[in-house]
Protein backbone atom coordinates (compact mmCIF):
# COMPACT_ATOMS: atom_id res chain seq x y z
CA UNK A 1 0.00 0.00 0.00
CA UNK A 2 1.04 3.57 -1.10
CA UNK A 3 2.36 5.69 1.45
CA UNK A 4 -0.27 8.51 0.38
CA UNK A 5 -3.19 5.51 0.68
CA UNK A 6 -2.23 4.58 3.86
CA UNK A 7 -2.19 8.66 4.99
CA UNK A 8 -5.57 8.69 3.52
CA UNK A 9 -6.83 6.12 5.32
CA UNK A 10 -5.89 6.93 8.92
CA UNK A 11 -6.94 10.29 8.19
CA UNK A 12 -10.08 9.46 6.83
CA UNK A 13 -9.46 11.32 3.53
CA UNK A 14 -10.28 10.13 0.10
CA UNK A 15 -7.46 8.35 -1.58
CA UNK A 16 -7.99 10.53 -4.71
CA UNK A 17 -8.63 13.36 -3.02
CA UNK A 18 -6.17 16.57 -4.31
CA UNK A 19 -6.31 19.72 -2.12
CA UNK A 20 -6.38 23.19 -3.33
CA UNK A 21 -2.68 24.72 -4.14
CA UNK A 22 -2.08 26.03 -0.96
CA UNK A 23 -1.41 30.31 -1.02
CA UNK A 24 1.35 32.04 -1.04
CA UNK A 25 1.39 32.94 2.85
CA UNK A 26 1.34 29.83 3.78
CA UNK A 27 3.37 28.35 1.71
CA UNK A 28 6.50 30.62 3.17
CA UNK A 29 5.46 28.57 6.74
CA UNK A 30 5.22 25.47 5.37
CA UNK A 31 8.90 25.82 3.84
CA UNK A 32 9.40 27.52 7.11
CA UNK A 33 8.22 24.72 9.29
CA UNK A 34 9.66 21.80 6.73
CA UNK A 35 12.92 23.55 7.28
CA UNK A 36 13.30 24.07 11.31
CA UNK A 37 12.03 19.93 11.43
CA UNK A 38 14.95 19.21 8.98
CA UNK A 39 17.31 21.04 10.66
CA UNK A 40 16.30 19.12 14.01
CA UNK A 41 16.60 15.85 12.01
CA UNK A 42 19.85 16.27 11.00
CA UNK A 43 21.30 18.06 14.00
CA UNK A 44 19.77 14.88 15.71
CA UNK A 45 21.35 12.39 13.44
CA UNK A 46 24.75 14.11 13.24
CA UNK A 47 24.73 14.01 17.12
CA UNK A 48 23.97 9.95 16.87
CA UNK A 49 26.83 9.56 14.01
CA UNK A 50 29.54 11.54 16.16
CA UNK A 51 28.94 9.37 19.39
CA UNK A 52 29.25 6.66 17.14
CA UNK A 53 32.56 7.41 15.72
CA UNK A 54 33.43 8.54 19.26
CA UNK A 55 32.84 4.68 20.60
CA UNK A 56 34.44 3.28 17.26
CA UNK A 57 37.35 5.50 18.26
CA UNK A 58 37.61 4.27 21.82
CA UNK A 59 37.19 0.98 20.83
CA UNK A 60 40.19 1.17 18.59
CA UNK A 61 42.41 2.74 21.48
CA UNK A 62 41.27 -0.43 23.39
CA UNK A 63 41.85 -2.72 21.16
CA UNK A 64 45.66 -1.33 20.38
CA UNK A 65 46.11 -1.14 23.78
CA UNK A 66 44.77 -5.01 24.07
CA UNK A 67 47.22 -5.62 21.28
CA UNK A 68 49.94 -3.77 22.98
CA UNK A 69 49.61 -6.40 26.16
CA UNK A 70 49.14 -9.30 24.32
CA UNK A 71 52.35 -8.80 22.29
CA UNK A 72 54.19 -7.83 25.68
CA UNK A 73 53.27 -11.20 26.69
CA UNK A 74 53.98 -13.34 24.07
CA UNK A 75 57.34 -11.61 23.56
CA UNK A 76 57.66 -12.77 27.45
CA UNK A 77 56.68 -15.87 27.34
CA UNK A 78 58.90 -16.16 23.92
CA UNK A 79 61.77 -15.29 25.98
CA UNK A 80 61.28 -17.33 28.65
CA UNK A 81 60.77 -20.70 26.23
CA UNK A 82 63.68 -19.63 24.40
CA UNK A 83 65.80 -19.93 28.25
CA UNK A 84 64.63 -22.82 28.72
């Protein structure tokens, strides 16, 4: 089902139903309004794609830091095998 149908149907408006152009006055809110809720949107999802790279970013620093320690060790352990 068509977005528009399934609009039309909660709404309880015809599905072939075409409203009037809408005038010029309000047509400067509407572009208005459509604006300000895209500028939320985005604000919102470039908020939600930085604190994802933010924990991608830590997650690397742990993980290098995991590797750092695990290297130490086998290096250690290589060392000790090798005075055996």
């Amino acid at each position: 089902m068509k977005t528009s149908a399934r609009l039309s149907c909660k709404f309880g408006v015809k599905p072939n139903f075409k409203p009037h152009a809408p005038a010029q006055a309000h047509h400067g809110a509407t572009k208005w309004l459509y604006r300000s809720c895209l500028r939320v949107w985005l604000r919102y999802r470039l908020d939600a794609c930085t604190r994802c790279l933010h924990t991608i970013a830590a997650q690397r620093a742990n993980d290098f830091q995991a590797e750092r320690l695990l290297h130490r060790d086998i290096s250690a352990m290589r060392s000790r095998l090798q005075s055996l």
